[in-house]
N, C-alpha and C. Protein backbone atom coordinates (compact mmCIF):
# COMPACT_ATOMS: atom_id res chain seq x y z
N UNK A 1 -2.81 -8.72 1.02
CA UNK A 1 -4.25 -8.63 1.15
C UNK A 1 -4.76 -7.66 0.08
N UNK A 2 -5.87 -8.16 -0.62
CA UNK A 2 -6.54 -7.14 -1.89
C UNK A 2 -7.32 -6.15 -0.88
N UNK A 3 -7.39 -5.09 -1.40
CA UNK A 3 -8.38 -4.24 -0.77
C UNK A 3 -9.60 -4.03 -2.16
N UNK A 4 -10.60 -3.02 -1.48
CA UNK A 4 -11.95 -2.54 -2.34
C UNK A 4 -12.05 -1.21 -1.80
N UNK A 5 -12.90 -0.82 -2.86
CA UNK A 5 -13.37 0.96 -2.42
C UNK A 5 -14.40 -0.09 -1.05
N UNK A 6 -14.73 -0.80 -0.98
CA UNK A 6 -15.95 -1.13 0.12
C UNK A 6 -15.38 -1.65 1.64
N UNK A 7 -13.80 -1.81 1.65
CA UNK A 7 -13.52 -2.36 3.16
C UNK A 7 -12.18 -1.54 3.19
N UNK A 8 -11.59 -0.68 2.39
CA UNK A 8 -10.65 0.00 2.48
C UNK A 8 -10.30 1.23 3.91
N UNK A 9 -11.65 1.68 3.93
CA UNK A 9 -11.18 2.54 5.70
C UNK A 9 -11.15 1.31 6.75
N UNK A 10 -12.08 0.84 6.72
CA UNK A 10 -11.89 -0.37 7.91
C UNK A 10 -10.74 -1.00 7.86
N UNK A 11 -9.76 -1.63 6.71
CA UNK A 11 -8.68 -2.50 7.19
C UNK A 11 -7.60 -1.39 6.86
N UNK A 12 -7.42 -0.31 6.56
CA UNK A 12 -6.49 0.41 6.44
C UNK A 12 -6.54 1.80 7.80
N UNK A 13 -7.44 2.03 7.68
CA UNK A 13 -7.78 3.40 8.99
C UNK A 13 -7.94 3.39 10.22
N UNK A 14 -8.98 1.70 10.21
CA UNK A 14 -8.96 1.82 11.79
C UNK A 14 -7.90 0.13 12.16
N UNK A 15 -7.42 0.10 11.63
CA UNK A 15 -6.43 -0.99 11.70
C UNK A 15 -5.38 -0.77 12.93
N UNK A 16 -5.66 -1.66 13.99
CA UNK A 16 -4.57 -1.33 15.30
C UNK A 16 -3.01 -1.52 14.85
N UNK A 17 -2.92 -1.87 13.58
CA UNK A 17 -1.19 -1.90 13.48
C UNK A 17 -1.07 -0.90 12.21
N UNK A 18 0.43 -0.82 11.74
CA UNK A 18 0.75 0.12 11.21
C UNK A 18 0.46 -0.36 9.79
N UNK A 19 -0.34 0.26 8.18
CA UNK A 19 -0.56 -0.47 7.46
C UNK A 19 0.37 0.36 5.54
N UNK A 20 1.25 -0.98 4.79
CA UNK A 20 1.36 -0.36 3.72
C UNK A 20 0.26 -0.30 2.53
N UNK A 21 0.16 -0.01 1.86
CA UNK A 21 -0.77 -0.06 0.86
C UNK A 21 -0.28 0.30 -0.24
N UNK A 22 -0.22 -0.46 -1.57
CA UNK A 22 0.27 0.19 -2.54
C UNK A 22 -1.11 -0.24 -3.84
N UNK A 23 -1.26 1.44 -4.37
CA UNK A 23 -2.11 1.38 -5.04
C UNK A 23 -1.50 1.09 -6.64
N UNK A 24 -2.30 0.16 -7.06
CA UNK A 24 -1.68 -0.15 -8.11
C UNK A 24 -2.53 -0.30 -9.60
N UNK A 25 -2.42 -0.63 -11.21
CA UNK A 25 -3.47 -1.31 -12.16
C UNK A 25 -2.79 -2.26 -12.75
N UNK A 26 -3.73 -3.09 -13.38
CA UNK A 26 -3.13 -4.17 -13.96
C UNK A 26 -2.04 -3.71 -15.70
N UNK A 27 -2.47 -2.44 -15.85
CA UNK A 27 -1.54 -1.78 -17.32
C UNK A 27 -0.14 -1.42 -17.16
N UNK A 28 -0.01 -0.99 -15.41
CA UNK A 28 1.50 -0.53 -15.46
C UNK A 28 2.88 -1.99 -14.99
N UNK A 29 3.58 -1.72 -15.92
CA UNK A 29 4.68 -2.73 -15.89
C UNK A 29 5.46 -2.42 -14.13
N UNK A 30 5.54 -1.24 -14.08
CA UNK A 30 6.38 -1.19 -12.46
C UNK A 30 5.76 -1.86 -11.56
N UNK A 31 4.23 -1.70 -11.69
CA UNK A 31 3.16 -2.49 -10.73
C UNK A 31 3.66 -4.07 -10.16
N UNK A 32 3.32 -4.51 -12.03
CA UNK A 32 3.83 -6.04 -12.03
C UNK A 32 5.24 -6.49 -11.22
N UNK A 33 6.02 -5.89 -11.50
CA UNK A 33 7.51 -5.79 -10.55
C UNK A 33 7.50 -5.80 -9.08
N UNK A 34 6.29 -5.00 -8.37
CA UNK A 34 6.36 -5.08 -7.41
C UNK A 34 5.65 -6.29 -6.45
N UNK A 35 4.94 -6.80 -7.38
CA UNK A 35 4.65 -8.10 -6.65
C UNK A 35 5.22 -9.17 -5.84
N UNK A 36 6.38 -9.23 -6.04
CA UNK A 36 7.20 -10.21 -5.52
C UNK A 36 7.49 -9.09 -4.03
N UNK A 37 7.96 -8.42 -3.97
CA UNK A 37 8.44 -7.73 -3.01
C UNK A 37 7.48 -7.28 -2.33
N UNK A 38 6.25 -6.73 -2.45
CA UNK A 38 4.98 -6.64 -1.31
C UNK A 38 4.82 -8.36 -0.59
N UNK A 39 5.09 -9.52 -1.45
CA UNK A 39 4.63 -10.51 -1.24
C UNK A 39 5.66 -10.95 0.16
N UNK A 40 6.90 -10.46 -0.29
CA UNK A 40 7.93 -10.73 0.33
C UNK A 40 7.70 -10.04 1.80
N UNK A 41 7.62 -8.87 1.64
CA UNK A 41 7.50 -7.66 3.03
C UNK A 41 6.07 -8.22 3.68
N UNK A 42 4.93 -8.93 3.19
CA UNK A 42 3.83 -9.38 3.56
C UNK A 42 4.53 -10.54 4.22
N UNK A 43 5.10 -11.50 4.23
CA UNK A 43 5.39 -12.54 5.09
C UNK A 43 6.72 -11.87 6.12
N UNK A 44 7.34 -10.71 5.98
CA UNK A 44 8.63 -10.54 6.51
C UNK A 44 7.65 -9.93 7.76
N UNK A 45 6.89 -9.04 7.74
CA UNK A 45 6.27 -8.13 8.48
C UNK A 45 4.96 -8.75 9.36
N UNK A 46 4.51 -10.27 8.79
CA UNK A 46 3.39 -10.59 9.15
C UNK A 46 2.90 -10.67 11.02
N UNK A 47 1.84 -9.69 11.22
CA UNK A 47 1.63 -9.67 12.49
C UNK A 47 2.15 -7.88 12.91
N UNK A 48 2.72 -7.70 12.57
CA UNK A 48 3.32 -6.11 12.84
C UNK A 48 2.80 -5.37 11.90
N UNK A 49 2.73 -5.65 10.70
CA UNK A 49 2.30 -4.17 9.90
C UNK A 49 1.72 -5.15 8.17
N UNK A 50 0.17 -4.62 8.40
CA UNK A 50 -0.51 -5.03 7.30
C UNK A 50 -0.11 -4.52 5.90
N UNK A 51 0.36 -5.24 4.69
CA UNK A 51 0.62 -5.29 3.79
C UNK A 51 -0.36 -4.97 2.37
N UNK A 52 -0.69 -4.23 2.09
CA UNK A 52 -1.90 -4.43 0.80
C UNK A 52 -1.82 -4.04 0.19
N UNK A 53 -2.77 -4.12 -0.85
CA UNK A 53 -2.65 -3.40 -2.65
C UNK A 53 -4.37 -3.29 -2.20
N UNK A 54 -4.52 -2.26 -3.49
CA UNK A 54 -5.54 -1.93 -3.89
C UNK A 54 -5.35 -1.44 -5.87
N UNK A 55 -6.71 -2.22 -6.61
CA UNK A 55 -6.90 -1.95 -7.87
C UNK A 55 -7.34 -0.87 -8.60
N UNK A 56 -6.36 0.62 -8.69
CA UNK A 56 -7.24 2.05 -8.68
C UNK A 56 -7.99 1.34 -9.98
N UNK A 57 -8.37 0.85 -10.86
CA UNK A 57 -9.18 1.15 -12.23
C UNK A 57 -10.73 0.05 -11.87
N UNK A 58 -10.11 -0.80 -10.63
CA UNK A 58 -11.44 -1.58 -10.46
C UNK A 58 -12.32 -0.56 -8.97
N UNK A 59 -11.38 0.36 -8.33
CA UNK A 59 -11.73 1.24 -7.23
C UNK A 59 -11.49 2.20 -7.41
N UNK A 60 -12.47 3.24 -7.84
CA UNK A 60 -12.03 4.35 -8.27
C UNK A 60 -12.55 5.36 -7.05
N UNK A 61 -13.14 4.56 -6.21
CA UNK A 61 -13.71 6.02 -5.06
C UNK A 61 -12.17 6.14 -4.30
N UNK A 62 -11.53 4.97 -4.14
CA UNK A 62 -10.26 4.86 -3.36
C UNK A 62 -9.37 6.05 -4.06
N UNK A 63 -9.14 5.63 -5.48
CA UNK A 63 -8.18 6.78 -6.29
C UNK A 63 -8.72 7.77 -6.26
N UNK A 64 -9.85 8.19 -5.99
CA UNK A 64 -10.24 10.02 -6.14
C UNK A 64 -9.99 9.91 -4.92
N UNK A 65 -10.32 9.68 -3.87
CA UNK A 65 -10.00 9.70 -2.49
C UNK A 65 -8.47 10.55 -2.11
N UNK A 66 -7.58 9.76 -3.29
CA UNK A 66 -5.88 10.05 -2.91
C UNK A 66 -5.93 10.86 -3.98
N UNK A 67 -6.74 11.03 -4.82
CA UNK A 67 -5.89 12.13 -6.02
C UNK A 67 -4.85 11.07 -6.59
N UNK A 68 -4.61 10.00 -7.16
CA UNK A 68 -3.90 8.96 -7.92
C UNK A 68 -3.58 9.58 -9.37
N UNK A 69 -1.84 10.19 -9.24
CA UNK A 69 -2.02 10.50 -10.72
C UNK A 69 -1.07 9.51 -11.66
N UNK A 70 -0.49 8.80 -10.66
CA UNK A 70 0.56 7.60 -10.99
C UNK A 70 0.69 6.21 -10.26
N UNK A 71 1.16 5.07 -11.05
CA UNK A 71 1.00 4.31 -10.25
C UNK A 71 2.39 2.88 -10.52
N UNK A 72 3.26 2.83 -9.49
CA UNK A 72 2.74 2.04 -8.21
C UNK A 72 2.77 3.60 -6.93
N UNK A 73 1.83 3.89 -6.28
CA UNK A 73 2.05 4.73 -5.22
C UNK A 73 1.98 3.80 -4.35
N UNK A 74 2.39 4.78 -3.01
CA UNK A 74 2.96 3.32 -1.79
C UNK A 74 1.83 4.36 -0.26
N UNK A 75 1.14 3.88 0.43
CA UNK A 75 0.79 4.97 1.10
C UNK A 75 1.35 4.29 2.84
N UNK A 76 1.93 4.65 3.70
CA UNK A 76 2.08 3.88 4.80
C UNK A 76 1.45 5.03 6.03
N UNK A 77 0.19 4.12 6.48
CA UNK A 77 -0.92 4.37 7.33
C UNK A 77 -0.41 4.30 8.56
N UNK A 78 -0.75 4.75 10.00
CA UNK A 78 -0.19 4.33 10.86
C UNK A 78 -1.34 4.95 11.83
N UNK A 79 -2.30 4.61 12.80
CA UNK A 79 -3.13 5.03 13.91
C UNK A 79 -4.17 5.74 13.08
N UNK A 80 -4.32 6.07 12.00
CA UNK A 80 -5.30 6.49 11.20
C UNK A 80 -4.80 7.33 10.25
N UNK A 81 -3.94 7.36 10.39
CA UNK A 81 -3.30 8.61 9.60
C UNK A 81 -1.87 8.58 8.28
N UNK A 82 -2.40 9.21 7.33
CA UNK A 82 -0.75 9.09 6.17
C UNK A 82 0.37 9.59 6.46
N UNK A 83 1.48 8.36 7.01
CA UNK A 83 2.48 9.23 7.30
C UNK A 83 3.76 9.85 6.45
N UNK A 84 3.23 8.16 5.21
CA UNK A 84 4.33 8.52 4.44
C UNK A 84 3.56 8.18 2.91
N UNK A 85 4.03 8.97 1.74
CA UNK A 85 2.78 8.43 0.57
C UNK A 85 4.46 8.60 -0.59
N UNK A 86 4.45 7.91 -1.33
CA UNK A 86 5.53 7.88 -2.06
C UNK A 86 4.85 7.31 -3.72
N UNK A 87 5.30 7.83 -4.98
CA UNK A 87 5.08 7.25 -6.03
C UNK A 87 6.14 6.71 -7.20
N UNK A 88 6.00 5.47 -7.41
CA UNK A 88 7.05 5.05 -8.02
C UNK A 88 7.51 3.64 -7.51
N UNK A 89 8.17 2.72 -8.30
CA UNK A 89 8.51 1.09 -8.08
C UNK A 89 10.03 1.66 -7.21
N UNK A 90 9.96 0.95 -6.24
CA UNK A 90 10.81 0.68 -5.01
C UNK A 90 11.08 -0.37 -5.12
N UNK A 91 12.39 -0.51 -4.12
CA UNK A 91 13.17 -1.47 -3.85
C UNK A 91 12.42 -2.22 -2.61
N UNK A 92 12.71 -3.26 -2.47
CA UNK A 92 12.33 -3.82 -1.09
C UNK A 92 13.14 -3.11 0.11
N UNK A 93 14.31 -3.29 0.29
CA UNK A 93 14.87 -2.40 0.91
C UNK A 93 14.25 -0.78 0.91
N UNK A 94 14.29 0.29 0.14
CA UNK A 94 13.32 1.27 0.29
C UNK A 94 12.30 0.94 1.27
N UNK A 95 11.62 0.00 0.64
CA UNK A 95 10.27 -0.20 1.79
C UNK A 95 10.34 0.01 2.75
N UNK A 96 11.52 -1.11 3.24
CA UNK A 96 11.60 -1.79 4.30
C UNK A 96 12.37 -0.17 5.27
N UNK A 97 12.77 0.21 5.04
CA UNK A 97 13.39 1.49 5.75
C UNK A 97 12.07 2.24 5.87
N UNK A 98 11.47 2.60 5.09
CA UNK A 98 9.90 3.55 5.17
C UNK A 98 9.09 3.24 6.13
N UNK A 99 8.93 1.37 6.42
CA UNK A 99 7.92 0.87 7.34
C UNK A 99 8.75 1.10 8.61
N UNK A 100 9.85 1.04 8.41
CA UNK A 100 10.81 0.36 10.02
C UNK A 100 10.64 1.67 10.56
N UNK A 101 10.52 3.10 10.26
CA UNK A 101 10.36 4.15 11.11
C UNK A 101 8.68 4.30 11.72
N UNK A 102 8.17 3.55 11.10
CA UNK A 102 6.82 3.67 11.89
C UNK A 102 6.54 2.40 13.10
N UNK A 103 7.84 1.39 12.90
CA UNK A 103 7.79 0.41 13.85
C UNK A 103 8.23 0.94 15.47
């Protein structure tokens, strides 16, 4: 799911399930890499824990929001709150261990 600086608290904050988010731009090569594997954890997870990206250079209230000084960052939301914020291209596996403690 794409996010916006305009629906980003609503589907990430008050979201009744646990949510990843990885903030990303279209310039960084790790970004591109991770596509397949959000896409992947988005159908593995579907129904349990919302999957998303967000575009820091097209949303920039979102990136001042986090202080974004690199990117792919990964943020995993859970009842409103950051439990886990990580920066850098991950493994699917990585992920998948990061989300499974908030399951």
């Amino acid at each position: 799911m794409e996010l916006y600086d305009n629906n980003f608290d609503e589907e990430v904050f008050k979201s009744d399930i646990p949510v990843l988010v990885e903030l990303w731009a279209s310039w960084c090569p790790p970004c591109k890499m991770m596509e397949p594997v959000m896409n992947s954890l988005e159908k593995q997870y579907e129904g349990k824990v919302k999957v998303c990206k967000i575009n820091i250079d097209k949303n920039p209230k979102t990136s001042d929001k986090f202080d974004i000084k690199g990117v792919p960052t990964f943020l995993l939301v859970k009842a409103g709150e950051v439990i886990e914020r990580v920066v850098a291209a991950k493994t699917e596996e990585q992920l998948k261990e990061m989300i499974n403690k908030v399951l």
